[in-house]
Protein backbone atom coordinates (compact mmCIF):
# COMPACT_ATOMS: atom_id res chain seq x y z
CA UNK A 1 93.43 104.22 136.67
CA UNK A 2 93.63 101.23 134.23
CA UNK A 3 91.85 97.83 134.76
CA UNK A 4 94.20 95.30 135.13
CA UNK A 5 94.75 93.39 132.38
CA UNK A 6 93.88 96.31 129.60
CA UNK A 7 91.14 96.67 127.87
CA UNK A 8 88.15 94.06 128.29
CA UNK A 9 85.09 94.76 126.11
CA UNK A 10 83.33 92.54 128.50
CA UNK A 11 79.75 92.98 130.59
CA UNK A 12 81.88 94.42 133.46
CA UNK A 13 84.59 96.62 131.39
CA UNK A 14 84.71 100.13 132.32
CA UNK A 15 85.50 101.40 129.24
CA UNK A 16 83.13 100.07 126.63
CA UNK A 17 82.82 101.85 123.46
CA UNK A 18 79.40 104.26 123.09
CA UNK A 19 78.76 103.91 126.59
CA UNK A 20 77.79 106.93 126.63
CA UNK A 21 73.73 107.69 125.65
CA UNK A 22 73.59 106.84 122.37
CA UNK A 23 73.10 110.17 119.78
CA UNK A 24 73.30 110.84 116.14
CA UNK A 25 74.27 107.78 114.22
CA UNK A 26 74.44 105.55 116.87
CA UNK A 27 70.89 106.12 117.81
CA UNK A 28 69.13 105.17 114.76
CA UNK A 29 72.32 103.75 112.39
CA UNK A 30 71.71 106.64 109.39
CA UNK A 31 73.18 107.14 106.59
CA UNK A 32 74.11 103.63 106.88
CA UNK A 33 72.15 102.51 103.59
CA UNK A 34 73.71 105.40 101.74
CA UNK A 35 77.53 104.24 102.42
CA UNK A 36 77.56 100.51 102.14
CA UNK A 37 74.14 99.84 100.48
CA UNK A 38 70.91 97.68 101.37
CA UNK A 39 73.72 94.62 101.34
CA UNK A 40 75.40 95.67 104.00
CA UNK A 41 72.22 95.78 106.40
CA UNK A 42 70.69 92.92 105.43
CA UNK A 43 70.40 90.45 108.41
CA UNK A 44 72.61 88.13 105.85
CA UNK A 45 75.44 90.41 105.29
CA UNK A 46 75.34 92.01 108.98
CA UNK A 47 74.92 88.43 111.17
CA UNK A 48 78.52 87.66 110.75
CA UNK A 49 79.50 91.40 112.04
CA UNK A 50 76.83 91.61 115.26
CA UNK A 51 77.85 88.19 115.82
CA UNK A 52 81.34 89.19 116.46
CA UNK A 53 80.40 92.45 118.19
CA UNK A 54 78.51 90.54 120.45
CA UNK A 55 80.84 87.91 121.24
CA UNK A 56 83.49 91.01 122.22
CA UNK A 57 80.71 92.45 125.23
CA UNK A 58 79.90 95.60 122.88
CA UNK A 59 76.44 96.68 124.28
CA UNK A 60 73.40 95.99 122.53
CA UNK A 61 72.51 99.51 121.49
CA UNK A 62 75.98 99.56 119.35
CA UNK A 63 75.13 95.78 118.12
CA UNK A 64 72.06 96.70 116.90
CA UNK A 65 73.41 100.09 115.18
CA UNK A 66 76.07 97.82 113.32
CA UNK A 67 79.13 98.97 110.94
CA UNK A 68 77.00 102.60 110.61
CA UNK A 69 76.49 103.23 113.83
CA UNK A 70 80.15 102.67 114.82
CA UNK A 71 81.36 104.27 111.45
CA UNK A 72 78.96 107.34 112.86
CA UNK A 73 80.25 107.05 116.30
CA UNK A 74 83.63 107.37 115.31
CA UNK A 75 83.08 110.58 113.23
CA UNK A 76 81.13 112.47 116.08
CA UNK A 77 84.31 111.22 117.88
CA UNK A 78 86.56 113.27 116.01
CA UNK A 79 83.94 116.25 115.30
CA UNK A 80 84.24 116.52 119.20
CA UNK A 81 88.24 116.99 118.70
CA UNK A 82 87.67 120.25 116.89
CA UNK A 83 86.63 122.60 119.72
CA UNK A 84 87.98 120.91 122.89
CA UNK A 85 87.12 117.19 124.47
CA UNK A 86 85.11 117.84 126.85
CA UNK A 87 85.78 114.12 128.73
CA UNK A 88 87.95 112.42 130.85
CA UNK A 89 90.82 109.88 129.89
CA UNK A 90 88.38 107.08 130.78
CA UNK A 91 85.97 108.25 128.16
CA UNK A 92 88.73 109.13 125.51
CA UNK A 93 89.90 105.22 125.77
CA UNK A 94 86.11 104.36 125.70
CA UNK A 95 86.34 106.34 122.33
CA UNK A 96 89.07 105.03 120.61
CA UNK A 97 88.03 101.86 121.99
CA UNK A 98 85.16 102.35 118.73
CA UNK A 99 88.14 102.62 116.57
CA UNK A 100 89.40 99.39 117.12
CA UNK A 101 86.07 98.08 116.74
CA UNK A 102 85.73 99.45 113.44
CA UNK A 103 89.30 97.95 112.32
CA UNK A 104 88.13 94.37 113.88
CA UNK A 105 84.37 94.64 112.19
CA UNK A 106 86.64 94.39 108.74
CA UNK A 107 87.57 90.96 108.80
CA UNK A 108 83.86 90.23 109.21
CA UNK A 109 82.40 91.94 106.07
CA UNK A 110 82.75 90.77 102.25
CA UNK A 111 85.65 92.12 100.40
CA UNK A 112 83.96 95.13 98.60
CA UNK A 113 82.36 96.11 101.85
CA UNK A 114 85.49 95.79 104.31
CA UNK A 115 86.80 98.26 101.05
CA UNK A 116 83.96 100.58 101.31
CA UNK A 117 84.43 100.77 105.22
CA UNK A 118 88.08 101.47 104.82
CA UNK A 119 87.51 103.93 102.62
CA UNK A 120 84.51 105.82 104.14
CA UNK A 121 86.60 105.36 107.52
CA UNK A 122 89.57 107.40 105.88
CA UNK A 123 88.48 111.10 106.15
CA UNK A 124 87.78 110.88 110.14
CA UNK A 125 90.75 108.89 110.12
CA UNK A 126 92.77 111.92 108.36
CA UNK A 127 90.74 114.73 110.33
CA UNK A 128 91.50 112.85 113.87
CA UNK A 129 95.61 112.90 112.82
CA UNK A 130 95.56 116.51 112.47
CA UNK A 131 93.40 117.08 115.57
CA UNK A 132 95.93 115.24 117.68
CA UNK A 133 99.38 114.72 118.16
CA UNK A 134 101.55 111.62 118.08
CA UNK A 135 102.85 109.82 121.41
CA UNK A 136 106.04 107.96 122.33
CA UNK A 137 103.81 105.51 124.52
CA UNK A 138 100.40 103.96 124.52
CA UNK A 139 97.32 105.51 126.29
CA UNK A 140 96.39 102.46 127.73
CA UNK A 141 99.64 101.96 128.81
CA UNK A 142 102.84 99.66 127.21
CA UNK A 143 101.96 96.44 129.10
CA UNK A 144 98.35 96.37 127.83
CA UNK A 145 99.57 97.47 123.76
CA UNK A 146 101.95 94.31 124.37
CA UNK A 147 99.08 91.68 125.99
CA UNK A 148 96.97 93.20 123.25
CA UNK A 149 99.61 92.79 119.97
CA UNK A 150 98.88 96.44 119.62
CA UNK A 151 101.53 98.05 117.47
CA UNK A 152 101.73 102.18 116.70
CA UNK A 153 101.88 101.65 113.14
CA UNK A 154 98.27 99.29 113.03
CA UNK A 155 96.28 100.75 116.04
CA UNK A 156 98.14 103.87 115.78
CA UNK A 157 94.72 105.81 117.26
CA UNK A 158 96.06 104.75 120.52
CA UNK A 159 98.95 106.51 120.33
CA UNK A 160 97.91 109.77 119.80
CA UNK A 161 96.38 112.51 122.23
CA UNK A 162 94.47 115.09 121.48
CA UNK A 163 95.86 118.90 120.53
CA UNK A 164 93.64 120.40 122.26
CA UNK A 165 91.57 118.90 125.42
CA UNK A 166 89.30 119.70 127.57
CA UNK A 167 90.55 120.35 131.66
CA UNK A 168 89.46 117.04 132.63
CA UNK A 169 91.71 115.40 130.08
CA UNK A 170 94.44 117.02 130.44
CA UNK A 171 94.18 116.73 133.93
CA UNK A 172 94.35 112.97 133.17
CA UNK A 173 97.14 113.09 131.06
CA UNK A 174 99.33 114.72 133.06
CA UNK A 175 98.67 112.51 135.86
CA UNK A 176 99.53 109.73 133.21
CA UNK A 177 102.77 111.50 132.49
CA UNK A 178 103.91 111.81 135.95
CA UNK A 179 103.17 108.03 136.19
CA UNK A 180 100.63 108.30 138.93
């Protein structure tokens, strides 16, 4: 079920964040100006950050939406937790695949605005804790966390599942926990 080798965010990866048609925030970045200010999307302050999205295969469409359209992405991620995810296990790794990309986007902003993305990060963050539930093993499986320096306590969205999925999920999941 996994690509060997975990988690590539290559041209060929199967599990690229936002591959799915982009939609609210992704599609045209708003409500970007409004949480990190004009700085933020000036082609100055943003270069650094689509430079390093690009050089990790992100598609275009999520390159050019920048820090708000993955910050956006990531919240209709967990609004989609609240009912029942309607996607496959593929598409769930796909998903927290933006979170990682948001935690990795960090290092590439100023101070104040890695701050201002931490903190505007926080309440999905919170919301997506309740709305799942805490796992003994990684979702992508304990041989890709360790080739990846994952660790439960720093990319701790990968370790969690969510309360409630969809049939297609769960099917997944259980296929995962039977090791098949």
């Amino acid at each position: 079920m996994y690509q060997q080798g975990g988690p590539t965010l290559g041209a060929n990866a199967p599990h690229q964040p936002g591959c799915r048609e982009p939609s609210g925030a992704l599609a045209g970045a708003v409500g970007g100006d409004r949480l990190f200010g004009e700085a933020l999307m000036s082609a100055k302050q943003s270069d650094p950050v689509r430079d390093w999205l690009r050089s990790r295969g992100v598609p275009a469409h999520i390159v050019r939406a920048g820090v708000p359209g993955l910050l956006g992405r990531w919240q209709e991620i967990v609004q989609s937790l609240e009912e029942s995810y309607p996607y496959t296990l593929d598409d769930y790794l796909n998903d927290l695949d933006t979170r990682t990309l948001l935690a990795g986007v960090a290092s590439h902003l100023p101070k104040d605005e890695a701050r201002q993305l931490r903190e505007a990060t926080h309440e999905s963050d919170r919301r997506f804790r309740l709305l799942t539930e805490s796992l003994e093993h990684c979702l992508w499986g304990d041989d890709v966390a360790r080739d990846e320096s994952w660790e439960p306590e720093r990319e701790w969205w990968y370790w969690r599942r969510p309360r409630n999925p969809g049939p297609d999920l769960e099917a997944d999941l259980a296929k995962l926990e039977d090791g098949v």
